[in-house]
Protein backbone atom coordinates (compact mmCIF):
# COMPACT_ATOMS: atom_id res chain seq x y z
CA UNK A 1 -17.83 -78.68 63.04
CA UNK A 2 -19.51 -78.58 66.28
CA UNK A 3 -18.69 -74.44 66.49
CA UNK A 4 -20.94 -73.82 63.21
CA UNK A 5 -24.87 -73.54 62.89
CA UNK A 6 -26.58 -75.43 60.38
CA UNK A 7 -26.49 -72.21 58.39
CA UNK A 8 -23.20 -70.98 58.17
CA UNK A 9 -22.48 -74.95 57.27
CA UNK A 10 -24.66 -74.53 54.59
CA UNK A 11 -22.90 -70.98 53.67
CA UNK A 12 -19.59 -72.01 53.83
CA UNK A 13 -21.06 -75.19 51.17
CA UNK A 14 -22.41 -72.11 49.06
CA UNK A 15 -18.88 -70.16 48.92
CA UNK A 16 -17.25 -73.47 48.34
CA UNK A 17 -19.27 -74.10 45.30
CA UNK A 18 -19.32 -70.79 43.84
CA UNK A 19 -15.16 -70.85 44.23
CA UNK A 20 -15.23 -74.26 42.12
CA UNK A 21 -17.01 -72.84 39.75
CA UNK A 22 -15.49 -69.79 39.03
CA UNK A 23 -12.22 -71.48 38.98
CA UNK A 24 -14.27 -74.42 36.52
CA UNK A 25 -15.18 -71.60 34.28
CA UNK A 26 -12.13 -69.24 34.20
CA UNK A 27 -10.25 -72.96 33.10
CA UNK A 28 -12.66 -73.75 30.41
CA UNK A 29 -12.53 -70.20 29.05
CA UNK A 30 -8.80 -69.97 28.73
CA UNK A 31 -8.54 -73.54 27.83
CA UNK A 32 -10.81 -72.37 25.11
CA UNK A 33 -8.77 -69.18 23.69
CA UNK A 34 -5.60 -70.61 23.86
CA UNK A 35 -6.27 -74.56 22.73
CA UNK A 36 -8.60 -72.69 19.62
CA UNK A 37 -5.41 -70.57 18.85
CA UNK A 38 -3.07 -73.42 19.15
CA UNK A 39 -5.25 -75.75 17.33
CA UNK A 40 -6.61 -73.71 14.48
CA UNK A 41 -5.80 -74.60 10.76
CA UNK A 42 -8.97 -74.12 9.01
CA UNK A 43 -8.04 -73.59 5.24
CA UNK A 44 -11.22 -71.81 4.18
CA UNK A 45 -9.86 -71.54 0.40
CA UNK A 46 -10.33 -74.90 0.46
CA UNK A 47 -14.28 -74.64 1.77
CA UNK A 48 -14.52 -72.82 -1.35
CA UNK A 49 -13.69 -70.31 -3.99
CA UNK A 50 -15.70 -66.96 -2.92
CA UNK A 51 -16.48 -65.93 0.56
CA UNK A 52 -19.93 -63.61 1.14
CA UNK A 53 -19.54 -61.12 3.67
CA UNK A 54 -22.64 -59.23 4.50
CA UNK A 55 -22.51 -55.36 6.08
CA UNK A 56 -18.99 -56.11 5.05
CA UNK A 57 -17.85 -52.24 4.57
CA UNK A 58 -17.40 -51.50 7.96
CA UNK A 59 -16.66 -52.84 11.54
CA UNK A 60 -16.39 -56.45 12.36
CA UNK A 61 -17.64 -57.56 8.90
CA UNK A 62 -15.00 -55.39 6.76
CA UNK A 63 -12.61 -57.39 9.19
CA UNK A 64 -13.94 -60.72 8.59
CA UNK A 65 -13.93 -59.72 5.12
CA UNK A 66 -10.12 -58.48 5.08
CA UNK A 67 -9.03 -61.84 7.30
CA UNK A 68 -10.83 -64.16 4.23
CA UNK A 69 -9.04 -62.20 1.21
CA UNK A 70 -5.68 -62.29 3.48
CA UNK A 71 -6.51 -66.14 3.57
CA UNK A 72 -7.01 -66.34 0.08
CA UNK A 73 -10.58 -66.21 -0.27
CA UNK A 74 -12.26 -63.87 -3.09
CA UNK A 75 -14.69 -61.72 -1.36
CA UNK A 76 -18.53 -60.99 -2.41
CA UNK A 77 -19.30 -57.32 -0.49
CA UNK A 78 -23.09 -56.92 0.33
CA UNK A 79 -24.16 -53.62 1.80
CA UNK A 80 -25.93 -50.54 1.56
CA UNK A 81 -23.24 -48.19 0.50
CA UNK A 82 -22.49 -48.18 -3.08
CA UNK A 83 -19.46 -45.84 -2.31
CA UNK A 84 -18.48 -48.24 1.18
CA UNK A 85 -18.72 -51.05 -1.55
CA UNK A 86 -16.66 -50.13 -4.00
CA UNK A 87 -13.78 -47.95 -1.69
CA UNK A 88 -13.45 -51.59 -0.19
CA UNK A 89 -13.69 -53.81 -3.16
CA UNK A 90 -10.68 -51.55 -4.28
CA UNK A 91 -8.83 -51.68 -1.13
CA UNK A 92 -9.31 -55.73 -0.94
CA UNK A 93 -8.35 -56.68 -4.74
CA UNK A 94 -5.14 -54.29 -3.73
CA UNK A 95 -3.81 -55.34 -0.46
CA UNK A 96 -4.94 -59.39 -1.06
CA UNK A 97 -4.73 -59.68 -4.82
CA UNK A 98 -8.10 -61.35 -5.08
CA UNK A 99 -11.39 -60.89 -6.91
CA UNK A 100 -14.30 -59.24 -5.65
CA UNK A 101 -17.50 -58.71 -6.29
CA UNK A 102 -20.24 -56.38 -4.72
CA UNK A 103 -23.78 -56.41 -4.59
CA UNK A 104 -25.59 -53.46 -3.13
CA UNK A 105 -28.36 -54.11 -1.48
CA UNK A 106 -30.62 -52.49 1.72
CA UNK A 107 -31.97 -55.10 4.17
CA UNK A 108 -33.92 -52.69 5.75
CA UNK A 109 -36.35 -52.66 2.89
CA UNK A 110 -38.82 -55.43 1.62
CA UNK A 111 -38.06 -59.13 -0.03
CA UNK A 112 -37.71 -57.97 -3.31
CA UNK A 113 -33.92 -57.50 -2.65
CA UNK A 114 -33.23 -61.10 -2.06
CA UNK A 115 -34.30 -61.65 -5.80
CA UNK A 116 -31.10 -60.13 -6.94
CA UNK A 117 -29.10 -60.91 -4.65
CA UNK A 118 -29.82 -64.65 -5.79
CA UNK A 119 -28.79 -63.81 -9.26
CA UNK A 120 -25.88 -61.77 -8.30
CA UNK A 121 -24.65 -64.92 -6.63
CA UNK A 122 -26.11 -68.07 -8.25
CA UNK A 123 -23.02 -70.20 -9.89
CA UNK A 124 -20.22 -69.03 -7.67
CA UNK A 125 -18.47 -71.62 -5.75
CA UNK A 126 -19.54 -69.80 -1.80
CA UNK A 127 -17.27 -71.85 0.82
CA UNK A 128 -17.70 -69.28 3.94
CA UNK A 129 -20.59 -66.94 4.28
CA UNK A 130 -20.80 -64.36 7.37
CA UNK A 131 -24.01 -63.36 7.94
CA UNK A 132 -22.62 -60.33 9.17
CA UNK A 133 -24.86 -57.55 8.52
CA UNK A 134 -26.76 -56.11 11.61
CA UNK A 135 -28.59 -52.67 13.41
CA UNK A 136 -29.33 -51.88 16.94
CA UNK A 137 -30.45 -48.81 18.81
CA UNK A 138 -29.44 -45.42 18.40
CA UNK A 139 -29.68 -45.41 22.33
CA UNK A 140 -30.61 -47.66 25.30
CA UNK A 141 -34.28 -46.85 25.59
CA UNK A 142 -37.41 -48.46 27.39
CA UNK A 143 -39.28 -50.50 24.78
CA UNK A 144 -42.95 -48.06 23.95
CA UNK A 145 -40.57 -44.96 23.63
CA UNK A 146 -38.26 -46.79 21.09
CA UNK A 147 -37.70 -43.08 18.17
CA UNK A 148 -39.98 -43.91 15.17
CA UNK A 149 -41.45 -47.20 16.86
CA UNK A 150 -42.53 -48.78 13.72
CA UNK A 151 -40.16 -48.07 11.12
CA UNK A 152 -36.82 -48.66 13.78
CA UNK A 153 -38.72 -52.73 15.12
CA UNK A 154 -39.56 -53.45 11.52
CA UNK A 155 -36.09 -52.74 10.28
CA UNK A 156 -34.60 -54.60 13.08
CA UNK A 157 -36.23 -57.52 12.60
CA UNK A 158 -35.77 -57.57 8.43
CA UNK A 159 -31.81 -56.83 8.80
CA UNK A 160 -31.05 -58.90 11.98
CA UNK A 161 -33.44 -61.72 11.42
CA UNK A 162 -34.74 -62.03 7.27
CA UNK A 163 -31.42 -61.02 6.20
CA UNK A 164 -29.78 -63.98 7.83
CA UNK A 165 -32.09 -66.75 7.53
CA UNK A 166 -33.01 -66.01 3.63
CA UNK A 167 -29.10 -65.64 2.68
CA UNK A 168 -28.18 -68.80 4.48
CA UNK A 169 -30.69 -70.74 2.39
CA UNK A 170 -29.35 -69.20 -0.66
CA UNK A 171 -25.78 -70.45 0.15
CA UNK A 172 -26.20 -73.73 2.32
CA UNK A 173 -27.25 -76.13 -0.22
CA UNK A 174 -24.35 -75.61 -2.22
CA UNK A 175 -22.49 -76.24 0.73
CA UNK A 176 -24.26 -79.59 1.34
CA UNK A 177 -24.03 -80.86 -2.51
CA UNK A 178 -20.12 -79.89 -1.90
CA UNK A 179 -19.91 -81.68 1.35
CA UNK A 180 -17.96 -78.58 2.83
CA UNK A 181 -18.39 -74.70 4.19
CA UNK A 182 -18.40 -72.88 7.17
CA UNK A 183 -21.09 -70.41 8.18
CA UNK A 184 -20.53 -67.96 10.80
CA UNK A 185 -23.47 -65.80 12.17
CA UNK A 186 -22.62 -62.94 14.30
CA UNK A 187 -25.16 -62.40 16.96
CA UNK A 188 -24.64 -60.30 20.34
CA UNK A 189 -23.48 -60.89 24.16
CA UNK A 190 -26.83 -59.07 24.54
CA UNK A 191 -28.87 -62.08 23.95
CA UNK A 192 -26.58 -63.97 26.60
CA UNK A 193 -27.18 -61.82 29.25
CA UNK A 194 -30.11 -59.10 30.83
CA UNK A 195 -30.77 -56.58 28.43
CA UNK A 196 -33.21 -54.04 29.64
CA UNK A 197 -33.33 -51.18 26.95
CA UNK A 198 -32.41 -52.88 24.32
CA UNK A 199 -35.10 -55.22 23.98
CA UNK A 200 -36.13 -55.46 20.74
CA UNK A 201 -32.43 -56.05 19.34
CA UNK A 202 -30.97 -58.62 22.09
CA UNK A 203 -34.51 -60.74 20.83
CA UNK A 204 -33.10 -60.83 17.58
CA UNK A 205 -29.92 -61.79 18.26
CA UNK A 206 -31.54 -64.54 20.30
CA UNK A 207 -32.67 -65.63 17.61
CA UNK A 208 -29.04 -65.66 15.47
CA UNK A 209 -27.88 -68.12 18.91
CA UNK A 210 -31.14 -70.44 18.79
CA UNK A 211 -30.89 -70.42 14.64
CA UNK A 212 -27.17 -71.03 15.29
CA UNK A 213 -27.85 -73.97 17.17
CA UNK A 214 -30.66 -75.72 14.95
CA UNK A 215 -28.42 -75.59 12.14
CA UNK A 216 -25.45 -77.00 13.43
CA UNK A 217 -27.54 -79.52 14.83
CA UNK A 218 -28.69 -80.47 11.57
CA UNK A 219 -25.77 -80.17 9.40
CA UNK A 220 -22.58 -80.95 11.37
CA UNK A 221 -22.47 -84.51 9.89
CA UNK A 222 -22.65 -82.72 6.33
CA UNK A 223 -19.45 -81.57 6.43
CA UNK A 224 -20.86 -77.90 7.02
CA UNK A 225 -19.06 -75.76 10.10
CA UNK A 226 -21.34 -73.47 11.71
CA UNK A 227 -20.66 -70.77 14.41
CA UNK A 228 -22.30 -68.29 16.18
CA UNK A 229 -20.33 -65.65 17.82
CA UNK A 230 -22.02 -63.23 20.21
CA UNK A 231 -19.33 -60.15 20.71
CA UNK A 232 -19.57 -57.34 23.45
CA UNK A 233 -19.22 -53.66 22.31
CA UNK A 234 -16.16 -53.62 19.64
CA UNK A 235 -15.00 -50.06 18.42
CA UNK A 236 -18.12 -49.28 15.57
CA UNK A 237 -20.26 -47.25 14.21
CA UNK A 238 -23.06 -49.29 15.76
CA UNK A 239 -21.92 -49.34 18.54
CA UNK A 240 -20.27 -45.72 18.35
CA UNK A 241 -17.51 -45.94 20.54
CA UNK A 242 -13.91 -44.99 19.05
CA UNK A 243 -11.78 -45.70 21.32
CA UNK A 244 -10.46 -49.42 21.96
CA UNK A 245 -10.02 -50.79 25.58
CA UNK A 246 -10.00 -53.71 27.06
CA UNK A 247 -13.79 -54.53 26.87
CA UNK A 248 -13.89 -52.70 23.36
CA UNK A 249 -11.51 -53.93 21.27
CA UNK A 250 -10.59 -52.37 17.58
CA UNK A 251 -12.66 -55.02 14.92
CA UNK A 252 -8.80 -56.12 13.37
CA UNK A 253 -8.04 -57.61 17.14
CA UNK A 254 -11.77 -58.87 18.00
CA UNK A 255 -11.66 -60.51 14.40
CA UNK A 256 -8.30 -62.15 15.38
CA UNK A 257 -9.24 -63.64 18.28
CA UNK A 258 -12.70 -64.54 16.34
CA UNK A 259 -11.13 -66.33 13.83
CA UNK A 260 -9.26 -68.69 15.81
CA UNK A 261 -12.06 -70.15 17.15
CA UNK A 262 -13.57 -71.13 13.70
CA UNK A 263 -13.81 -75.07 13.79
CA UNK A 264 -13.36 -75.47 17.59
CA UNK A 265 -16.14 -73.53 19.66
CA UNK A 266 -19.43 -73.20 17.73
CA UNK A 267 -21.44 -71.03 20.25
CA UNK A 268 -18.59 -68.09 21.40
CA UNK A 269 -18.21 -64.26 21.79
CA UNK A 270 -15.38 -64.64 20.32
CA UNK A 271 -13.12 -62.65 22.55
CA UNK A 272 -11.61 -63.19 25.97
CA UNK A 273 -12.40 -60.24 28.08
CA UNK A 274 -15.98 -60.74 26.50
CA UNK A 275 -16.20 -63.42 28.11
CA UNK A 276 -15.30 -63.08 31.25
CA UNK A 277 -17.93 -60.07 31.21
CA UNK A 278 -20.84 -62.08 30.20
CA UNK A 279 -19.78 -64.50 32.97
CA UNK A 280 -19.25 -61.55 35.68
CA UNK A 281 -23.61 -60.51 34.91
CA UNK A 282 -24.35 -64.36 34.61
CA UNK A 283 -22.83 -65.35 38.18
CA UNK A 284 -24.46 -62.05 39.65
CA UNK A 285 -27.85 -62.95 38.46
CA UNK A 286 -27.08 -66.77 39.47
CA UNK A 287 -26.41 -65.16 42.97
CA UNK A 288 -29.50 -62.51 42.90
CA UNK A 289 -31.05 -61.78 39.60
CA UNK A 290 -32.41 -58.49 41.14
CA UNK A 291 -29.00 -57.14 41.78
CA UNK A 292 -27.63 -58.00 38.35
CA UNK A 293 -30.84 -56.94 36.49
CA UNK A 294 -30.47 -53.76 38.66
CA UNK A 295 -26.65 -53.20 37.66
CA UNK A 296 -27.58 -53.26 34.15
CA UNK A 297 -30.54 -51.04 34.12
CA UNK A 298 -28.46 -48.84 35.80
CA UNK A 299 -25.97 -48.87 33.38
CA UNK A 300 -28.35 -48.44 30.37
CA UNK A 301 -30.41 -45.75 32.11
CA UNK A 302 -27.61 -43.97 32.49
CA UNK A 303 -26.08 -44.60 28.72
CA UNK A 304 -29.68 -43.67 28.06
CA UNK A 305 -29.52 -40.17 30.10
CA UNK A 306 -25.97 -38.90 28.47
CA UNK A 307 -27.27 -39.42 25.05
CA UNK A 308 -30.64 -37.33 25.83
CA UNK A 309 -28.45 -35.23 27.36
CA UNK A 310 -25.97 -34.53 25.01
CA UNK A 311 -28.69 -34.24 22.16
CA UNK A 312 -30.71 -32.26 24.27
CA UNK A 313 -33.97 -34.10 24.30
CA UNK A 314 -33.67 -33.67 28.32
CA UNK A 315 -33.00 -30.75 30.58
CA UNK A 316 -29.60 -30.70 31.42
């Protein structure tokens, strides 16, 4: 040891450590996928009778709704679409054989929906609810230039945040008098990692992970299972890509993997690949948080510049 300075002794300590980690973390994250698949047998017919899906006509939450009915589950649709409603209603009660039942609703608007939505819903047996529903940008875009500032933060905040904290109250108690349910609230990788440009909605889904967490906290030893899973970009119309990759799966194979995990990891993206991205930006910014804030700025300034671009709001 007598060759080496104090510093590259104390470098060659940092490199070790980072190595164990990495290698701790890649462990625990395929331990994770592969134990949850192996493991899971969660009968959520037996939570329950009816299964609420919100913004369940398209993307993730049509999926979550399809993988219930498959499972047995009859499936309340909430949404904004009456048309989206009903086309899937049909398309569940076809394929599954189950009942359905819709109630259209816009969370973007004021409280009064919630009023109905309770009467829609009071006396049916709900054993999972997926507090699904959920809006983002149009665009990355720096907070005080956000398109139609106050109408675009106050919807954000009603669907990402009201919506999910007023329908769990109208289903959790039933839960708890049953002694059984799962709730699954699907939140964002964004709130797990920098999120320049998208400010307003990775907040919100900070708040799905921290609401996540209080509640399973509280009513674990009720019987209740409660998950939060925080996805990357999946193939959506939020998200508008529409074509899968590796990092983007289709909703049918990022619902798959999802599901597995239901009973096993409460705080998850839910996919693999996700992941392993969240914990590529996490160790950068453990390393230097300037170069991994800086990667990601880049990334959403220049998402930001092809969508100006291509709608011609800058010069080309």
């Amino acid at each position: 040891m007598s060759n080496f300075t104090g510093l590259e002794i104390i470098a060659i300590i940092l490199i070790v450590l980072l190595l164990f980690k990495f290698l701790k973390d890649i462990l625990k994250a395929l331990y994770t996928y592969a134990f949850g698949r192996i493991i899971s047998c969660v009968i959520f017919k037996s939570q329950g009778k009816w299964a609420l899906v919100t913004g369940g006509t398209d993307g993730i939450g049509k999926e979550y709704a399809r993988a219930l009915a498959a499972r047995g589950c009859d499936i309340v649709l909430i949404s904004r679409s009456l048309e989206k409603l009903q086309a899937t209603a049909e398309e569940l009660e076809r394929d599954y054989n189950i009942l359905t039942k819709i109630i259209q609703a816009d969370f973007s608007e004021d409280d009064n929906i919630y009023e109905n939505i309770e009467k829609e819903i009071s006396g049916l047996e709900i054993g999972t609810l997926v507090n699904n529903v959920g809006i983002s940008y149009t665009y990355p875009e720096y907070f005080c230039e956000l398109p139609d500032w106050d109408k675009l933060s106050s919807s954000l905040i009603r669907v990402n945040i009201v919506s999910l904290t007023k329908i769990t109250h109208m289903v959790l108690p039933g839960m708890v008098r049953r002694g059984r349910g799962i709730v699954i609230n699907i939140g964002s990788a964004s709130s797990m990692i920098p999120s320049p440009l998208l400010t307003v909605y990775a907040a919100t889904k900070a708040y799905v992970d921290k609401f996540t967490e209080g509640l399973e906290m509280e009513y674990d030893d009720k019987g209740i299972t409660i998950q939060c899973v925080m996805p990357g970009f999946v193939c959506s119309n939020m998200s508008g890509i529409r074509r899968s990759s590796l990092l983007a799966p289709t909703p049918q194979d990022f619902v798959k993997s999802a599901m597995n995990l239901v009973g096993y990891a409460s705080r998850t993206t839910g996919y693999l690949p996700h992941s392993f991205f969240v914990w590529v930006i996490n160790s950068i910014c453990s390393v230097s948080n300037t170069i991994g804030v800086w990667l990601v700025t880049r990334s959403m300034l220049n998402s930001r510049r092809i969508y100006l671009k291509k709608n011609k709001k800058i010069d080309a």
